[in-house]
N, C-alpha and C. Protein backbone atom coordinates (compact mmCIF):
# COMPACT_ATOMS: atom_id res chain seq x y z
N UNK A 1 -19.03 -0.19 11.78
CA UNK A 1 -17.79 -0.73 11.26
C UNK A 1 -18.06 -2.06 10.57
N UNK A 2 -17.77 -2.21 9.51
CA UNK A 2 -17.63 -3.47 8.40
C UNK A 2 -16.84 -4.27 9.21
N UNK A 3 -17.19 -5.82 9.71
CA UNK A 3 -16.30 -6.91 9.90
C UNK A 3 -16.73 -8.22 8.92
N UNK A 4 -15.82 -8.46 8.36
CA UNK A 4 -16.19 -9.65 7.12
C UNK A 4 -16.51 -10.77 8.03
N UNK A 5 -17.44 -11.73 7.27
CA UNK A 5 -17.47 -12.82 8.14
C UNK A 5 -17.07 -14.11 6.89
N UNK A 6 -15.88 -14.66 7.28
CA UNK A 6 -15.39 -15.80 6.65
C UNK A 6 -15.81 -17.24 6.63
N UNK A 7 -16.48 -18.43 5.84
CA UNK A 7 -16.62 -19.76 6.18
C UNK A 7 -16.46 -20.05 5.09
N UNK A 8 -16.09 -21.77 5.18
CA UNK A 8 -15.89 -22.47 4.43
C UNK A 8 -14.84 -23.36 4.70
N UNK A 9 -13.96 -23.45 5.61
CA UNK A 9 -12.39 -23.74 5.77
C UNK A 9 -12.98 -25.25 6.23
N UNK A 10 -11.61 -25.83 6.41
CA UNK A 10 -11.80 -27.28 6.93
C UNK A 10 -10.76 -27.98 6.76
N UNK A 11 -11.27 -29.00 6.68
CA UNK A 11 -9.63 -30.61 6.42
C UNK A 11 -9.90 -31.52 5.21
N UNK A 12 -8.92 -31.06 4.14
CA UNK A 12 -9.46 -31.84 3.26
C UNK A 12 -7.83 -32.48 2.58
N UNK A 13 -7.85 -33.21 1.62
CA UNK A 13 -6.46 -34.10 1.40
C UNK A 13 -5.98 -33.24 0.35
N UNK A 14 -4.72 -33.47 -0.02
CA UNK A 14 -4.33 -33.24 -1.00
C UNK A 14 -4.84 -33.49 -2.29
N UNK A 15 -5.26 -32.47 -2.85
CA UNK A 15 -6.03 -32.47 -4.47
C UNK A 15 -7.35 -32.16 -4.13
N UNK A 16 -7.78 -32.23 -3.48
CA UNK A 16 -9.20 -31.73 -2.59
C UNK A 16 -9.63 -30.65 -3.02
N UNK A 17 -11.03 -30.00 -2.80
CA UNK A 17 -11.21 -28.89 -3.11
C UNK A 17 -12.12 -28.24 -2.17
N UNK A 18 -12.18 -26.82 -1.57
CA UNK A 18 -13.14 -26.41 -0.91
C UNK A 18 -13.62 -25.14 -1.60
N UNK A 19 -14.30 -24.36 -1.10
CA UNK A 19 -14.96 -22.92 -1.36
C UNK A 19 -15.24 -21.59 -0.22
N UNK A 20 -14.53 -20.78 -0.17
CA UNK A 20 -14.36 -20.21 1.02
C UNK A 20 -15.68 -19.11 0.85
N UNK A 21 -16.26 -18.41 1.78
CA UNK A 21 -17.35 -17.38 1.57
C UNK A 21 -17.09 -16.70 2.34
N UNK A 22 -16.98 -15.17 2.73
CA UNK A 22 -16.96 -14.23 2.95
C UNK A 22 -18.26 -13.21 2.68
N UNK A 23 -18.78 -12.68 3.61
CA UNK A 23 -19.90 -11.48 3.35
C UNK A 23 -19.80 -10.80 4.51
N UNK A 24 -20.00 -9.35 3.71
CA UNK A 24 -19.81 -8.30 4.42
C UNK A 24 -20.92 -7.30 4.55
N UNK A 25 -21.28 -6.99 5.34
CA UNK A 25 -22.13 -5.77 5.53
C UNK A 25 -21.97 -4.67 4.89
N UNK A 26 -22.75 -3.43 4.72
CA UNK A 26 -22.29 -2.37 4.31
C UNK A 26 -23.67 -2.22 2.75
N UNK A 27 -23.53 -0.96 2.57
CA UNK A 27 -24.31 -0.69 1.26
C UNK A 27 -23.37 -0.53 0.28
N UNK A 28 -22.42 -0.17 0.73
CA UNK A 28 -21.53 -0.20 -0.67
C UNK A 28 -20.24 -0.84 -1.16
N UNK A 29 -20.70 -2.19 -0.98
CA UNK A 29 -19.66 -3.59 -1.27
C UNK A 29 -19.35 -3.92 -2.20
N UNK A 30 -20.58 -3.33 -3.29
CA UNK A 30 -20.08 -3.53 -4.71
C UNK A 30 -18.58 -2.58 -5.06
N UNK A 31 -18.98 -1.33 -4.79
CA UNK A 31 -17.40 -0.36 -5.07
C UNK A 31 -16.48 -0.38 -4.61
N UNK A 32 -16.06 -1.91 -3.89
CA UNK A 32 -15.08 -2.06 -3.47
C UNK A 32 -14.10 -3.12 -4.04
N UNK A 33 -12.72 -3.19 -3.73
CA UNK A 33 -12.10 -4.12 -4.75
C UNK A 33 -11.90 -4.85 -3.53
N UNK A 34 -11.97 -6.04 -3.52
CA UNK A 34 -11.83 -7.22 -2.11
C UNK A 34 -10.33 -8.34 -2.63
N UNK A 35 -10.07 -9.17 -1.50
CA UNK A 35 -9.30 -9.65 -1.50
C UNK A 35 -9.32 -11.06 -0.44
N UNK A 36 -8.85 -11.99 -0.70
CA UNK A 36 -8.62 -13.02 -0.02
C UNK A 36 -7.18 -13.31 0.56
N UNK A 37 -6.72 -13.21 1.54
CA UNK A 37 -5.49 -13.26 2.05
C UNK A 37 -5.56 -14.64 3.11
N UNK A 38 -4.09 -14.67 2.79
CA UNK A 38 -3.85 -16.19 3.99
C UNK A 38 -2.64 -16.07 4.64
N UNK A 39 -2.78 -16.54 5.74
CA UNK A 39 -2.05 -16.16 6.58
C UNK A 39 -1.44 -17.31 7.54
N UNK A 40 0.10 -18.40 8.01
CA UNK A 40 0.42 -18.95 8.79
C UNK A 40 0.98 -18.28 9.48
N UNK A 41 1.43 -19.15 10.71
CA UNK A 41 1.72 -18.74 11.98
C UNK A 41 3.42 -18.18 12.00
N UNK A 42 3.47 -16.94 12.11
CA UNK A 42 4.58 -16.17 12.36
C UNK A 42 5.14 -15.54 11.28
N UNK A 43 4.26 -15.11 10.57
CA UNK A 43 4.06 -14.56 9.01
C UNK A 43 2.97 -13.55 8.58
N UNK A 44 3.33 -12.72 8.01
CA UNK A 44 1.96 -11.60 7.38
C UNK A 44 0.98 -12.33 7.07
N UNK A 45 0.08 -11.57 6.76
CA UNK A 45 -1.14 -11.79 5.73
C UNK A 45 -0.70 -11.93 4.27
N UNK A 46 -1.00 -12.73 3.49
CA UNK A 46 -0.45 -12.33 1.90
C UNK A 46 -1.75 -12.71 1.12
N UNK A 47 -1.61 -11.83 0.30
CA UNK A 47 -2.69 -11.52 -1.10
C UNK A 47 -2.71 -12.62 -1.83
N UNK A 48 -3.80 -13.51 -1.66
CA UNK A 48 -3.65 -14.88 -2.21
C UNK A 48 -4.55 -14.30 -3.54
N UNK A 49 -5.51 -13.60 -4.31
CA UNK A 49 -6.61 -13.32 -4.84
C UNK A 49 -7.42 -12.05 -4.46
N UNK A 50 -7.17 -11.51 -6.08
CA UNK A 50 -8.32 -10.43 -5.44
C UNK A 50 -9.47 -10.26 -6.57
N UNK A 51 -10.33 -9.12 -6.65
CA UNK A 51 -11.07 -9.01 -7.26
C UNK A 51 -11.95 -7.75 -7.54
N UNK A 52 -11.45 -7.21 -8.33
CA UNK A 52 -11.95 -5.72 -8.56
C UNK A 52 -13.67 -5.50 -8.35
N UNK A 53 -13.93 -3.86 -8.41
CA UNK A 53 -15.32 -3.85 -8.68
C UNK A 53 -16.14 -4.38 -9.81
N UNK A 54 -14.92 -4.04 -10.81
CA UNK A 54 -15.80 -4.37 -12.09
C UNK A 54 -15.27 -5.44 -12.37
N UNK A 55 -15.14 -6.86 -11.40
CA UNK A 55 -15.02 -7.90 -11.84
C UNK A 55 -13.19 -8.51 -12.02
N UNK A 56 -12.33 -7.89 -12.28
CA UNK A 56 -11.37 -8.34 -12.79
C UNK A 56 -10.83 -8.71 -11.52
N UNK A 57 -9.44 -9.87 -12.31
CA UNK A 57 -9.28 -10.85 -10.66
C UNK A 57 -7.58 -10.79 -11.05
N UNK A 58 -7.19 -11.10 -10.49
CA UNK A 58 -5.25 -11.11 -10.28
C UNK A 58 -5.31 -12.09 -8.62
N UNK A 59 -4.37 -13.30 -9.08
CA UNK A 59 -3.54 -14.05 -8.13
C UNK A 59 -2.11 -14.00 -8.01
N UNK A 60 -2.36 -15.02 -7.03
CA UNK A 60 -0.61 -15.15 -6.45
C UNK A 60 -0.29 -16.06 -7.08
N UNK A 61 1.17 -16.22 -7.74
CA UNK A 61 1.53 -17.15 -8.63
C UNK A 61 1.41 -18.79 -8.31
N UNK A 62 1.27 -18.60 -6.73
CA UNK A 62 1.34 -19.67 -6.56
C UNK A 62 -0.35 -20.63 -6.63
N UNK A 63 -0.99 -20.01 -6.54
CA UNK A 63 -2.34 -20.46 -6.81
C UNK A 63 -3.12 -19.82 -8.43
N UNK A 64 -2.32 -19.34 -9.26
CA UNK A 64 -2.67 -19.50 -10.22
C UNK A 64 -2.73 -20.85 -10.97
N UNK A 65 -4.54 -20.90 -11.78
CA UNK A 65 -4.55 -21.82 -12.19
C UNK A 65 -5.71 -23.05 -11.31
N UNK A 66 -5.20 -22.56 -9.92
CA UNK A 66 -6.10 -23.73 -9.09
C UNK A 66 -7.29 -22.88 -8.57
N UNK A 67 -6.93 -21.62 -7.91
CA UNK A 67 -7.89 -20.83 -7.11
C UNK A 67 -8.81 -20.03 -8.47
N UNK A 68 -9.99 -19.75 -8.17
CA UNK A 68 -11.24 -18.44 -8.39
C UNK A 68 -11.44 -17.99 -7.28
N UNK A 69 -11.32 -16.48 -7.44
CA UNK A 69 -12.24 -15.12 -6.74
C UNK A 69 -13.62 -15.07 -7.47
N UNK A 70 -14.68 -14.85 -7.26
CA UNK A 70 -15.71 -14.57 -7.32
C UNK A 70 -16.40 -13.44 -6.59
N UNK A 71 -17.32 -12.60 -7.17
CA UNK A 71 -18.29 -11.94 -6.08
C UNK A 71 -19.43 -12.39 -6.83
N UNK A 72 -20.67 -11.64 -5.37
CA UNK A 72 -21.87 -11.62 -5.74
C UNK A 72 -22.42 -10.58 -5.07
N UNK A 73 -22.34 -9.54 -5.12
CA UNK A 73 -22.68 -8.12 -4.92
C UNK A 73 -24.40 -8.53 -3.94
N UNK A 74 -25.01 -8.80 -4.89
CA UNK A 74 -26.84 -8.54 -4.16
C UNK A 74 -26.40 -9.38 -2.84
N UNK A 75 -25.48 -10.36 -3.00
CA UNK A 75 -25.36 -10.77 -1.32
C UNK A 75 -24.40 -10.40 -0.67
N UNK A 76 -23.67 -9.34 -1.13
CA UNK A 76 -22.64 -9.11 -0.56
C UNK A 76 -21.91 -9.73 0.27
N UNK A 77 -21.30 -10.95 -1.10
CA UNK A 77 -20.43 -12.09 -0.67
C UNK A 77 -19.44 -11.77 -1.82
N UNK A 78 -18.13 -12.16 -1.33
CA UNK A 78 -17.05 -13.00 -2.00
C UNK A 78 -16.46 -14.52 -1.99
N UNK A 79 -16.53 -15.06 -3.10
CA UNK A 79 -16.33 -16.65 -2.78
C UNK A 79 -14.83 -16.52 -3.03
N UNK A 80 -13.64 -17.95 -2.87
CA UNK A 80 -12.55 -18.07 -3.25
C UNK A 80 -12.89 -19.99 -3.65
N UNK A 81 -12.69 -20.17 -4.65
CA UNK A 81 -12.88 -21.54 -4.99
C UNK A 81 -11.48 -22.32 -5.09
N UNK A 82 -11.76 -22.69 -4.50
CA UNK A 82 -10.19 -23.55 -4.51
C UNK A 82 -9.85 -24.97 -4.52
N UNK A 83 -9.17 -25.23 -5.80
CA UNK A 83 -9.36 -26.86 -6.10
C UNK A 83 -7.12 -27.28 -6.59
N UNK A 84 -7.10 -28.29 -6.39
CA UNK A 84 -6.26 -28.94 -6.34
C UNK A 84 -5.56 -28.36 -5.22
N UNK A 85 -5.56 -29.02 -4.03
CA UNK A 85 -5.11 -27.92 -2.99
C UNK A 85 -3.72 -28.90 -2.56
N UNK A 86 -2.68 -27.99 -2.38
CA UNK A 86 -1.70 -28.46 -2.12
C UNK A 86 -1.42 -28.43 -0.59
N UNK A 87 -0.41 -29.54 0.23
CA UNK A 87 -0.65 -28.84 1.73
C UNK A 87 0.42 -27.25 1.96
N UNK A 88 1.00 -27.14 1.20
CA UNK A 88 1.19 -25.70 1.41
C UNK A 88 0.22 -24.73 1.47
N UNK A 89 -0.79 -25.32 0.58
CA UNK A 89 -1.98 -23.79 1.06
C UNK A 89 -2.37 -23.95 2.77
N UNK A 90 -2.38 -25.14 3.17
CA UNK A 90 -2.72 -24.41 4.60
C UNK A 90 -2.13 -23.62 5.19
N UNK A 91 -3.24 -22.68 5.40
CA UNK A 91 -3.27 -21.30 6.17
C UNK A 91 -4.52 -21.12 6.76
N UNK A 92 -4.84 -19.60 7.55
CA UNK A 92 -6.03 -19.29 7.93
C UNK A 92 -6.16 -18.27 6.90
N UNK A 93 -7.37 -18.29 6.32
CA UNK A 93 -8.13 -17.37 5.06
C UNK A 93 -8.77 -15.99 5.78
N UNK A 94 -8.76 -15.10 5.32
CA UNK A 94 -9.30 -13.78 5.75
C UNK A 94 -9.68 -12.92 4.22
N UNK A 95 -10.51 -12.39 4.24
CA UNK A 95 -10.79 -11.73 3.03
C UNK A 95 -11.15 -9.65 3.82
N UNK A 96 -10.98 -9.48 2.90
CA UNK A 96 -10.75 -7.98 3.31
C UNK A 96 -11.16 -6.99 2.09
N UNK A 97 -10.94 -5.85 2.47
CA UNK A 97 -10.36 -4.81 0.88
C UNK A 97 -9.35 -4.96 0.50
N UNK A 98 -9.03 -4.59 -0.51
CA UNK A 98 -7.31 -4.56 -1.58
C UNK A 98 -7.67 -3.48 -2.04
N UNK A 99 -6.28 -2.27 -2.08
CA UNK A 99 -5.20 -3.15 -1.39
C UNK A 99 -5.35 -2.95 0.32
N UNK A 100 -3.89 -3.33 0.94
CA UNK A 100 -4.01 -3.33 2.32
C UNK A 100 -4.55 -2.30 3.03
N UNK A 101 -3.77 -0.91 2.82
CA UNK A 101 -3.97 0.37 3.14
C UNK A 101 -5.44 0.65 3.06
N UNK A 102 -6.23 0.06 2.54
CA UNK A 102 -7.94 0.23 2.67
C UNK A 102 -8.51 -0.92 3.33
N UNK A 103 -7.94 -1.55 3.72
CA UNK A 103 -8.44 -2.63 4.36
C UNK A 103 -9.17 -1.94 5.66
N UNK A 104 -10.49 -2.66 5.96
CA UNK A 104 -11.78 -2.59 7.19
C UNK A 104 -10.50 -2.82 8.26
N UNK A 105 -10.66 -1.71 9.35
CA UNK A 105 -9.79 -2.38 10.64
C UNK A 105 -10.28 -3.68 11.28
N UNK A 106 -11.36 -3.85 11.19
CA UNK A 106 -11.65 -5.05 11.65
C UNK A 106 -11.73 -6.14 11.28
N UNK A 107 -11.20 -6.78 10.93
CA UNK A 107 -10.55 -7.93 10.35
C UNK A 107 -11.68 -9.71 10.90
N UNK A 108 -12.04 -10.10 10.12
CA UNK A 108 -13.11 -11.23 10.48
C UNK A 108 -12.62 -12.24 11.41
N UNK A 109 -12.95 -13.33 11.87
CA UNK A 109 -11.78 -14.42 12.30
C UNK A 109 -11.30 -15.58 11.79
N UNK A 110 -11.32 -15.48 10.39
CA UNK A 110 -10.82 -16.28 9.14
C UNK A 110 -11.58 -17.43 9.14
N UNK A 111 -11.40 -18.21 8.46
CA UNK A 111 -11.21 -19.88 8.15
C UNK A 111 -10.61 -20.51 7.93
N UNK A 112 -9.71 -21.40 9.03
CA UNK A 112 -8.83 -22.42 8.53
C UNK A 112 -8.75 -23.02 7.58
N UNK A 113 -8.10 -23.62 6.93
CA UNK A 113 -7.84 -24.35 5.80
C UNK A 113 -6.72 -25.44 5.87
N UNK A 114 -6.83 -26.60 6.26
CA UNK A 114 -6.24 -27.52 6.19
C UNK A 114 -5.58 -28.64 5.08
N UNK A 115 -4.85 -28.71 4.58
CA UNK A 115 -4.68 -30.04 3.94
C UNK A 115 -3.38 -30.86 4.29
N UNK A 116 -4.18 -32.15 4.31
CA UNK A 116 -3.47 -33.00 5.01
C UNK A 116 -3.98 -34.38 4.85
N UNK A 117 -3.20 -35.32 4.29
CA UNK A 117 -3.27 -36.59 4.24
C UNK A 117 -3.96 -37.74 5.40
């Protein structure tokens, strides 16, 4: 069973920037379309970024503009770059498949993401 493993999260200020990483096991990570989701407390998961096989990316309106999806297949990683960070983005980050309905049941144990003055 595929469980993603998420890092990168932390405490950083407003306008700050971090880089989240995700890698997953498996031989066939490239043919998959992945996703970065975030998630606060007493609330779904939501589709912050995703990122097709062949590259193409679609966000959430609200991080359009600030966030990149990235992959890198030979390491079977996904990055999420994320710069001007508002404290509304804090959440805990999880990256997965997209869409949901294909998502790995096993779900990584995210990376916080803090911002805060």
């Amino acid at each position: 069973q595929v469980q993603p493993v998420e890092s990168g999260g932390g405490l950083v200020q407003p306008g700050g920037s971090l880089r989240l990483s995700c890698a997953a096991s498996g031989s066939f990570f490239s043919i998959y379309d992945m996703g970065w989701y975030s998630q606060t407390p007493g609330k779904q998961r939501e589709l912050v970024a995703a990122i097709t096989s062949g590259g193409s990316t679609i966000y959430a309106d609200s991080v359009k503009g600030r966030f990149t999806i990235s992959r890198d297949n030979a390491k079977n990683t996904v990055y999420l770059q994320m710069n001007s960070l508002k404290p509304e983005d804090t959440a805990v980050y999880y990256c997965n498949r997209t869409p949901l309905l294909r998502a790995w049941p096993n779900w990584g144990k995210g990376t916080l993401v803090t911002v805060s003055s």
